[in-house]
C-alpha atoms as a PDB file:
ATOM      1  CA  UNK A   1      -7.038  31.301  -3.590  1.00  0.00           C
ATOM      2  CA  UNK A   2      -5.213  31.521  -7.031  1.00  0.00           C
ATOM      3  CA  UNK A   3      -4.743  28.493  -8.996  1.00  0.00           C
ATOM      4  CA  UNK A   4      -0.761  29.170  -8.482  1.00  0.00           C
ATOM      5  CA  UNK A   5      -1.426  29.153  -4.478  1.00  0.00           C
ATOM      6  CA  UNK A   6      -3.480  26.269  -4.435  1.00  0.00           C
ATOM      7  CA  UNK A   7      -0.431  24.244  -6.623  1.00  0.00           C
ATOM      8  CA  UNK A   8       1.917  25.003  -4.496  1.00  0.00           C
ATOM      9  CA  UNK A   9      -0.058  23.959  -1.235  1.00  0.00           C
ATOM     10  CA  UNK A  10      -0.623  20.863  -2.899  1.00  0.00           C
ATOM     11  CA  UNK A  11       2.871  20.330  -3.618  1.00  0.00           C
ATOM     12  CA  UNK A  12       4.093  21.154   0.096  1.00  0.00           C
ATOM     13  CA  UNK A  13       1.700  18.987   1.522  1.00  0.00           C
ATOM     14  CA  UNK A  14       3.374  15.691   3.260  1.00  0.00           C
ATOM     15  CA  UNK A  15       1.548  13.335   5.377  1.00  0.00           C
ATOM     16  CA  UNK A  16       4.515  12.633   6.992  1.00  0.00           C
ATOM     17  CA  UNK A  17       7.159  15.570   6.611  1.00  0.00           C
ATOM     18  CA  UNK A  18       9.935  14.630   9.199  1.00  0.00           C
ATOM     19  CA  UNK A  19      10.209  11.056   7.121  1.00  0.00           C
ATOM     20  CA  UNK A  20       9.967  12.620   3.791  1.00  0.00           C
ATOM     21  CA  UNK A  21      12.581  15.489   4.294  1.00  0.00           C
ATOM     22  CA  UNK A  22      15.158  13.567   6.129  1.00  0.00           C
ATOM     23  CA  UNK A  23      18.570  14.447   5.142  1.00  0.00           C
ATOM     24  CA  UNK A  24      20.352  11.740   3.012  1.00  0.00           C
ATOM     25  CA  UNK A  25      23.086  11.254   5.618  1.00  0.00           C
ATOM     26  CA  UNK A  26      20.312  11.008   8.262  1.00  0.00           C
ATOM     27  CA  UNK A  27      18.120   8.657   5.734  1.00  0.00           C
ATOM     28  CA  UNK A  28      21.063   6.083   4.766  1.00  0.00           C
ATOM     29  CA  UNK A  29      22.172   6.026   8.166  1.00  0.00           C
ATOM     30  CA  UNK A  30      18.770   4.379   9.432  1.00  0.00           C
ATOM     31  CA  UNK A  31      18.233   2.302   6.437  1.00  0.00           C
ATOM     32  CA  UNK A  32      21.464   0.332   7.357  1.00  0.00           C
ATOM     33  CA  UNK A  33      20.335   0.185  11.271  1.00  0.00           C
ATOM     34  CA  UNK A  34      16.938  -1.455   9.526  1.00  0.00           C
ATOM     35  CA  UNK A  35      18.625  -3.767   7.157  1.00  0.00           C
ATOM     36  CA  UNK A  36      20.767  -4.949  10.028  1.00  0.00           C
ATOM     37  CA  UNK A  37      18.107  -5.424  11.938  1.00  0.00           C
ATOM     38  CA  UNK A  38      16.192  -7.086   9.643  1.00  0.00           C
ATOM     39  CA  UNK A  39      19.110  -9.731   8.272  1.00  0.00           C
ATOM     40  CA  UNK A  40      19.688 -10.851  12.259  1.00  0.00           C
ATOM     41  CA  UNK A  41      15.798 -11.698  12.106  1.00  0.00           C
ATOM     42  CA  UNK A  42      15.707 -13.670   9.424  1.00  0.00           C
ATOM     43  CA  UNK A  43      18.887 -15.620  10.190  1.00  0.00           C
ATOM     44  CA  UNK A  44      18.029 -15.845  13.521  1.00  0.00           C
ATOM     45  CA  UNK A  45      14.450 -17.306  13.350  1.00  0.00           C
ATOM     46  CA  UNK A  46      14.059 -18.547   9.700  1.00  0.00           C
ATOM     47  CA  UNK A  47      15.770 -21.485   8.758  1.00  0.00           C
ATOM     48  CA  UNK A  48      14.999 -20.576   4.957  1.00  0.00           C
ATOM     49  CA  UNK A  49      17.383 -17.365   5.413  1.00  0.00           C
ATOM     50  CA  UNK A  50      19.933 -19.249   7.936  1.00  0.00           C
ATOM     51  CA  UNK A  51      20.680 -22.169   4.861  1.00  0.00           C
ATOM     52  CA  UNK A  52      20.655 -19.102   2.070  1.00  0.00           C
ATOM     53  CA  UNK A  53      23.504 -16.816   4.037  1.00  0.00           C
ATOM     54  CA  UNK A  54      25.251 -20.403   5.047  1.00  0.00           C
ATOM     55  CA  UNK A  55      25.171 -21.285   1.341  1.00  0.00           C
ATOM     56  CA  UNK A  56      26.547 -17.681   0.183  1.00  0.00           C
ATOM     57  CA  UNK A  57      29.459 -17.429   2.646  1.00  0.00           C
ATOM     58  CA  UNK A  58      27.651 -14.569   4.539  1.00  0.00           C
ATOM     59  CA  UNK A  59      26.221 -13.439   7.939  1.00  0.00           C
ATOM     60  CA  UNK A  60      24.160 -11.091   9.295  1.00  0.00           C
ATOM     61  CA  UNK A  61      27.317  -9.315  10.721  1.00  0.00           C
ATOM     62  CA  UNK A  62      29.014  -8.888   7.054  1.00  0.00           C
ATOM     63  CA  UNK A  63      26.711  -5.770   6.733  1.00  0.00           C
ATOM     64  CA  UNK A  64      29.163  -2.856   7.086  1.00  0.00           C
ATOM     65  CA  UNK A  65      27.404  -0.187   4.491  1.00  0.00           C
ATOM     66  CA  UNK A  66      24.470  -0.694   1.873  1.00  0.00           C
ATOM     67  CA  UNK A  67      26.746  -1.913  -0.733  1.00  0.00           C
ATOM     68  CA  UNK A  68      27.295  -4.952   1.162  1.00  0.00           C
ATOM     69  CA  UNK A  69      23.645  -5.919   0.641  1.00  0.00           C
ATOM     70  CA  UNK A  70      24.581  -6.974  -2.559  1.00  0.00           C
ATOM     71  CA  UNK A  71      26.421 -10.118  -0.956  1.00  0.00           C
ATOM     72  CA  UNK A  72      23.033 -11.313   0.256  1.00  0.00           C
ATOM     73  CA  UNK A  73      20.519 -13.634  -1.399  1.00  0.00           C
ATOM     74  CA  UNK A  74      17.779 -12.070  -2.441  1.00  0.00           C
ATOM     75  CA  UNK A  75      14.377 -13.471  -1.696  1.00  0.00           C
ATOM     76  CA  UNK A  76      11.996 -15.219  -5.038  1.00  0.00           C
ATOM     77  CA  UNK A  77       9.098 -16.138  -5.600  1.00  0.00           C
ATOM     78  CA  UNK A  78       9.802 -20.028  -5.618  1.00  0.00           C
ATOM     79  CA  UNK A  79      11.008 -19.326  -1.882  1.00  0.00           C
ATOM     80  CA  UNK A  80       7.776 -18.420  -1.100  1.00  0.00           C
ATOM     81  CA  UNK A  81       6.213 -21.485  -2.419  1.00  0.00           C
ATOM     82  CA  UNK A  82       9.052 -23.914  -1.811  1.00  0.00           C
ATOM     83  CA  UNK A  83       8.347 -23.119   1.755  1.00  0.00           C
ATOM     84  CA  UNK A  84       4.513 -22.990   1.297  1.00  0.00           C
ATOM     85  CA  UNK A  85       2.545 -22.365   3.720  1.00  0.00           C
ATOM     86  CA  UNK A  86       3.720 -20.816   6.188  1.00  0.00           C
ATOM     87  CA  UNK A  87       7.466 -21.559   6.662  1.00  0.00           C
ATOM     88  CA  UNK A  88       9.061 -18.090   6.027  1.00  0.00           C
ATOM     89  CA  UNK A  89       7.123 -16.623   8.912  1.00  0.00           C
ATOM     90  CA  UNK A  90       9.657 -14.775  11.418  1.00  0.00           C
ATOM     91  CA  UNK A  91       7.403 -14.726  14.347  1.00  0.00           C
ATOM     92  CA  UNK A  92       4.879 -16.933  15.900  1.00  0.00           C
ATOM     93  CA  UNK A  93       1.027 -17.398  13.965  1.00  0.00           C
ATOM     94  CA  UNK A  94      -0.605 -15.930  16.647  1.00  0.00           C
ATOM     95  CA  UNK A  95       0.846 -12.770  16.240  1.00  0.00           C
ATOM     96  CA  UNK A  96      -0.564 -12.460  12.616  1.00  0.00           C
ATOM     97  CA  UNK A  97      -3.900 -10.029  12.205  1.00  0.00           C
ATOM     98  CA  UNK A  98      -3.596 -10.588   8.227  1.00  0.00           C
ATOM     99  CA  UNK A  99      -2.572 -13.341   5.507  1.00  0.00           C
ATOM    100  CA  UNK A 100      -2.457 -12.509   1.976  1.00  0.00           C
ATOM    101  CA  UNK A 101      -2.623 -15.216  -0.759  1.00  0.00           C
ATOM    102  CA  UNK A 102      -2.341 -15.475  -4.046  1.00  0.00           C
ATOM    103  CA  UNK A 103      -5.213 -17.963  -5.828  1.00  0.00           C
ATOM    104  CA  UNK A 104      -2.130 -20.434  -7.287  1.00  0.00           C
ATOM    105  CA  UNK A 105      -3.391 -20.926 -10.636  1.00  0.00           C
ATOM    106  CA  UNK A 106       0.226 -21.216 -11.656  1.00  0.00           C
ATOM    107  CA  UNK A 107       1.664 -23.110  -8.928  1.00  0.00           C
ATOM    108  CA  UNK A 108       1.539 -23.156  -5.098  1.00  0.00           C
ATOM    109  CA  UNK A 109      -0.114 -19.860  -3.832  1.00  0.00           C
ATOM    110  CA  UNK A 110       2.160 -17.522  -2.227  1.00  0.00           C
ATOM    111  CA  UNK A 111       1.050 -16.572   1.660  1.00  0.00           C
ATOM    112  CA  UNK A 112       2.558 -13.698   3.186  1.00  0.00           C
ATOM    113  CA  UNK A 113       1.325 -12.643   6.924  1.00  0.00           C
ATOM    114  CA  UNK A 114       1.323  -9.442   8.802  1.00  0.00           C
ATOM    115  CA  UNK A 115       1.699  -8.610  12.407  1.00  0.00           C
ATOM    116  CA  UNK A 116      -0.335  -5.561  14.023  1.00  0.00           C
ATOM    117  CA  UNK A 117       3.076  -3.326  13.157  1.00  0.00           C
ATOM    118  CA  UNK A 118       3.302  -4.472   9.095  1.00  0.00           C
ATOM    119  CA  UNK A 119      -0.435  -3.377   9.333  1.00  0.00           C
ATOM    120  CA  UNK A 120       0.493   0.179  10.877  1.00  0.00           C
ATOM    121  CA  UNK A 121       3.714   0.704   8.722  1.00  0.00           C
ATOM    122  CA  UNK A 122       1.786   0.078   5.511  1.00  0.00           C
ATOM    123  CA  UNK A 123      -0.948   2.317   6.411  1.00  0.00           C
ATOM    124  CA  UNK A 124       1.300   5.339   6.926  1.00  0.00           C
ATOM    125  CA  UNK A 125       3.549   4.292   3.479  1.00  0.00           C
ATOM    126  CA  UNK A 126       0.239   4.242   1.389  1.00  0.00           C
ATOM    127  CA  UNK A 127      -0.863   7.535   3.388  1.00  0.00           C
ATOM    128  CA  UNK A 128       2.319   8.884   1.914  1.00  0.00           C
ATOM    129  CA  UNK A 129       1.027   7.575  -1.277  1.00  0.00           C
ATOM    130  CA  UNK A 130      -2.020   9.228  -1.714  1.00  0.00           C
ATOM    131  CA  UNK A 131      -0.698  12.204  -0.679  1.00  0.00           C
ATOM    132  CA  UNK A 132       1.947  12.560  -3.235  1.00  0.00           C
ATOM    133  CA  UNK A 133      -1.140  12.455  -5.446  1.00  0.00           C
ATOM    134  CA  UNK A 134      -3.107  15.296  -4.389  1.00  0.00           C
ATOM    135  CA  UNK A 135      -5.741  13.573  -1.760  1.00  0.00           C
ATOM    136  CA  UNK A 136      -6.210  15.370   1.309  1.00  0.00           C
ATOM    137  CA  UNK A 137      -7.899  14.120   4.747  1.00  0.00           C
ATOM    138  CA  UNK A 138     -11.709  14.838   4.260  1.00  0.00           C
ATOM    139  CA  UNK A 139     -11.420  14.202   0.624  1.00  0.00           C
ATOM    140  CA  UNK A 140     -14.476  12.728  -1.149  1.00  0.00           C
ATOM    141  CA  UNK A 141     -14.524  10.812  -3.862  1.00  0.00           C
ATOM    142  CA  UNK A 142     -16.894   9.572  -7.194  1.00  0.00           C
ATOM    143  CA  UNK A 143     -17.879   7.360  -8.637  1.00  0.00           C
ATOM    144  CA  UNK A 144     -19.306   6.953 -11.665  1.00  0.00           C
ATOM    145  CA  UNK A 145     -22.176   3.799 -12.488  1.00  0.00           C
ATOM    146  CA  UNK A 146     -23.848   2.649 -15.688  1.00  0.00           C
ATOM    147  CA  UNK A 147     -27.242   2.108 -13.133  1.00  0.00           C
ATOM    148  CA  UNK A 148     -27.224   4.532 -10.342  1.00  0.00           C
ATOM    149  CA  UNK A 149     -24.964   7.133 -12.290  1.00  0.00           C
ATOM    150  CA  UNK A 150     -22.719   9.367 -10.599  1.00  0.00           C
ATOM    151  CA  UNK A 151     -22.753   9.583  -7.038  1.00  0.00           C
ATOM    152  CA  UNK A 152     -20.181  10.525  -4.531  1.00  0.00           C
ATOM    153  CA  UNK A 153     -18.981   9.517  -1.053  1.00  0.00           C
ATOM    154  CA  UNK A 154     -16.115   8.954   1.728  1.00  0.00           C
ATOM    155  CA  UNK A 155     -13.531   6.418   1.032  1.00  0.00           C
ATOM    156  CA  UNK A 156     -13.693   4.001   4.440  1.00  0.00           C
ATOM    157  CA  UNK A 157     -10.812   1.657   3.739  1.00  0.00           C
ATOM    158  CA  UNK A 158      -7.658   0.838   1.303  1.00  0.00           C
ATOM    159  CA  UNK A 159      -5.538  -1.764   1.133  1.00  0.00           C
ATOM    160  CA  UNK A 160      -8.149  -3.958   2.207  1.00  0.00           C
ATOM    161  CA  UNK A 161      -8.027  -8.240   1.640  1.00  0.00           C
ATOM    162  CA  UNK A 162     -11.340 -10.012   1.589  1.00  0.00           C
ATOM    163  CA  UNK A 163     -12.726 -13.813   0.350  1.00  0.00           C
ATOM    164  CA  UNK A 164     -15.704 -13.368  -2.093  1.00  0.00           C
ATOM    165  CA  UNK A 165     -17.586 -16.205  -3.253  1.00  0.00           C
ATOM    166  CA  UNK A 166     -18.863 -16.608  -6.664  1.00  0.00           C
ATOM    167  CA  UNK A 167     -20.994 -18.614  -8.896  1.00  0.00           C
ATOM    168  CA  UNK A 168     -21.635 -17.682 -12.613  1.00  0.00           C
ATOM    169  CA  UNK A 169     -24.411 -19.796 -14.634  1.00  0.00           C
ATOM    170  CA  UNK A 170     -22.589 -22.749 -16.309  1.00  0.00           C
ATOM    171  CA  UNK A 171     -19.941 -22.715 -14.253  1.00  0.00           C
ATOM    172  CA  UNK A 172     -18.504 -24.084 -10.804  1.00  0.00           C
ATOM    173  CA  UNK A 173     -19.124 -22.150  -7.589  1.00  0.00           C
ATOM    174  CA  UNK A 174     -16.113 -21.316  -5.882  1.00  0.00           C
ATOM    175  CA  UNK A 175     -14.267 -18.093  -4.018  1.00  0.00           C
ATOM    176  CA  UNK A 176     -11.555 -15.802  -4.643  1.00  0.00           C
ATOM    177  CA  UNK A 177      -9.335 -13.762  -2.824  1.00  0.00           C
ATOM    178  CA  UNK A 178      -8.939 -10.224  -3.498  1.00  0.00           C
ATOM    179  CA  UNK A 179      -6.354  -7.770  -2.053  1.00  0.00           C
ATOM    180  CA  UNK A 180      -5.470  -4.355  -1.844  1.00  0.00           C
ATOM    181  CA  UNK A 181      -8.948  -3.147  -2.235  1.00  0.00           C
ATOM    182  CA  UNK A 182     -10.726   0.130  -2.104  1.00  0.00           C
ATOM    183  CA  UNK A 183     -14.171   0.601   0.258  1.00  0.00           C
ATOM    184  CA  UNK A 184     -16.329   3.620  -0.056  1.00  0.00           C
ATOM    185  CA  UNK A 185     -19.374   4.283   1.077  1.00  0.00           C
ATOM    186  CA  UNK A 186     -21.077   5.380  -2.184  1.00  0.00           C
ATOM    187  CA  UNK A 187     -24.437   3.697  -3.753  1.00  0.00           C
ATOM    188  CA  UNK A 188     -24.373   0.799  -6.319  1.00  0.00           C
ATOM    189  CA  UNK A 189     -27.318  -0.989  -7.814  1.00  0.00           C
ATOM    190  CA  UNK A 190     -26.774  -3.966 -10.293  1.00  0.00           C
ATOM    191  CA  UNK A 191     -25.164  -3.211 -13.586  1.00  0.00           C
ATOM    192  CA  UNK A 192     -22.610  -0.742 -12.004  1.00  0.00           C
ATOM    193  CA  UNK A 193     -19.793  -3.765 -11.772  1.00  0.00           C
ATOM    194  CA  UNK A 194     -17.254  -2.420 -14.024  1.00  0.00           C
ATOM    195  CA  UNK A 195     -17.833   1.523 -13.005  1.00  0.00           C
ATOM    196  CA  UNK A 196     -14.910   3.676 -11.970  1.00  0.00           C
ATOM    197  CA  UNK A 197     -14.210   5.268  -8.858  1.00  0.00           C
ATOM    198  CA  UNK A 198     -13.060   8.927  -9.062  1.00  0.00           C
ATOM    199  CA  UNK A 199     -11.034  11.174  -6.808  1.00  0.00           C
ATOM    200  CA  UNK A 200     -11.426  14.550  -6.008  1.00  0.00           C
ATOM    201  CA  UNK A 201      -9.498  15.856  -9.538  1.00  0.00           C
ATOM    202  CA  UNK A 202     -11.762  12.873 -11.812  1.00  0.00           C
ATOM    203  CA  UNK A 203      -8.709  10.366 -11.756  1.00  0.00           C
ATOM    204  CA  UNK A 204      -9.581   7.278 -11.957  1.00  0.00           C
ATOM    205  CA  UNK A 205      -8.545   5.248  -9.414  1.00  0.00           C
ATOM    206  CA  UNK A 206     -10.662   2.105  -8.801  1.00  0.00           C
ATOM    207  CA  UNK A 207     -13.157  -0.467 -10.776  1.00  0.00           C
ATOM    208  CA  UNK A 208     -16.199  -1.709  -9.126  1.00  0.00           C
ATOM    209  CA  UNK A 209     -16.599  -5.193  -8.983  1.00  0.00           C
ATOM    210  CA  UNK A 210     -19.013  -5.723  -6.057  1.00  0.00           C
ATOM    211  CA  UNK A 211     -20.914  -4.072  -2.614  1.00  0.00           C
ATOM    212  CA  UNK A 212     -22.987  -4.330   0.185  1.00  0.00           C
ATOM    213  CA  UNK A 213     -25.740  -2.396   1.245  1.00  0.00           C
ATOM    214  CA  UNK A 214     -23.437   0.524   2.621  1.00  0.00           C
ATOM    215  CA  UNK A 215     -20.296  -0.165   1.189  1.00  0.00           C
ATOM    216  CA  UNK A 216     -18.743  -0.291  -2.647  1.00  0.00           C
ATOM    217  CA  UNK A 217     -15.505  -2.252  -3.394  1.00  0.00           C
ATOM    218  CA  UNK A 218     -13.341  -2.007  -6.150  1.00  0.00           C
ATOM    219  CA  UNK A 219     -10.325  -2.956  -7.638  1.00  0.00           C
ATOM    220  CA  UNK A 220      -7.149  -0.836  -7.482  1.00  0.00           C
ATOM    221  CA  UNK A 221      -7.043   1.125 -11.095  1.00  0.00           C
ATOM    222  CA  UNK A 222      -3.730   0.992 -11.931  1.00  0.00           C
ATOM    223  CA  UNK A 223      -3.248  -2.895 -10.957  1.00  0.00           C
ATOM    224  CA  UNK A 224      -6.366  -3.556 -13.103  1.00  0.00           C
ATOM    225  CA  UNK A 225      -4.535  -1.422 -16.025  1.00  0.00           C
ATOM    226  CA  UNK A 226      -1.484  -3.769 -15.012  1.00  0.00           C
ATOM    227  CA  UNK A 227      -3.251  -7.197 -15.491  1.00  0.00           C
ATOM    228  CA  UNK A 228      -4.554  -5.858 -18.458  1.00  0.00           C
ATOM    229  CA  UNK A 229      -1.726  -4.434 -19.952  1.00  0.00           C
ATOM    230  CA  UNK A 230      -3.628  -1.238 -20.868  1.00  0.00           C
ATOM    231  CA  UNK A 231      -3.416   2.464 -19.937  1.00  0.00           C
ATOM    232  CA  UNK A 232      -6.917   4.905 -19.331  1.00  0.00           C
ATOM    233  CA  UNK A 233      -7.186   7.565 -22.327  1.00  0.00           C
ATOM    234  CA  UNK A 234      -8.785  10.872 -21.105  1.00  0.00           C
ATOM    235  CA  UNK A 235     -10.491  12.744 -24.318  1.00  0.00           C
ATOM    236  CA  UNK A 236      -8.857  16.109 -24.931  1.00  0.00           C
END
């Protein structure tokens, strides 16, 4: 295959073609059925949303065209904490399989829940995601460790939230919550915390902080280059 073939495969390739070709007319025309949808939910079954619309003079019904969802509040992040924990749930707790959290170290932590259908939906949008980027069903991926050196393996899970417990000499034992993380199954050994995890094309694309006997976890690169406020510099 010539390198010009193989570009353009990559470039047609969509996880999810119907979604991602949809005519505009077609596309606009089922975001407002969604956004109606959504604004009778939240006025309907969270009184958060009902006193917001009440207070701006609007109702689910004044939705006529996408423009109009400029007349609506807009949800911030003191709404999530003035109604802390669990208040701007729109269906019952039971019918959560996730909560996210944030750890609060600058106020109430923020707790967002997801039903079985967020779950699926987010899947396929970060499918689309990593697709865009070149990664292809079957791909492996590397990783690269200051003990065990490189190595290489299947990615088993993304967008994953787990609790890990810590305790550092000198200081307080405690736990943390970490979300949208990577799993692969690729080896580690002490001393690889910090080593990145590289796709298929050596883009970086996760930090190790942790694993198991079986499984590696890492941080997400680009919200570690985020929280750092840096950027990765490949050498020429």
């Amino acid at each position: 295959m010539s390198a010009q073939t193989a570009t353009a495969d990559t470039l047609s390739y969509m996880f999810e073609r119907a979604a991602e070709t949809m005519p505009r007319s077609e596309l606009k025309a089922l975001q407002l059925a969604r956004l109606k949808t959504t604004l009778e939910r939240a006025y309907n079954k969270i009184p958060h949303y009902k006193k917001k619309f009440d207070a701006a003079n609007v109702k689910p019904g004044d939705l006529k065209s996408l423009a109009d969802l400029a007349r609506f509040p807009f949800t911030v992040k003191t709404d999530l904490r003035d109604n802390y924990p669990f208040g701007m749930f729109a269906v019952p707790q039971d019918q959560l399989l996730r909560l996210h959290a944030s750890s609060g170290t600058t106020g109430k932590p923020t707790v967002v829940g997801y039903t079985k259908g967020d779950l699926n939906l987010w899947a396929d949008l970060m499918a689309r995601c990593l697709a865009s980027m070149g990664a292809r069903p079957g791909d492996i991926v590397h990783k690269v460790g200051r003990t065990t050196g490189l190595t290489e393996g299947p990615v088993l899970a993304v967008d994953v939230s787990m609790r890990v417990a810590y305790h550092f000499p000198g200081f307080p034992a405690g736990t943390a919550m970490f979300v949208r993380q990577i799993i692969a199954h690729v080896p580690c050994a002490y001393g690889d915390s910090g080593s990145l995890l590289l796709d298929g094309q050596n883009r970086a694309v996760g930090l190790l902080f942790g694993g198991t006997e079986g499984h590696t976890y890492f941080n997400p690169f680009t919200e570690v280059e985020k929280a750092l406020d840096v950027r990765l510099v490949r050498d020429a």
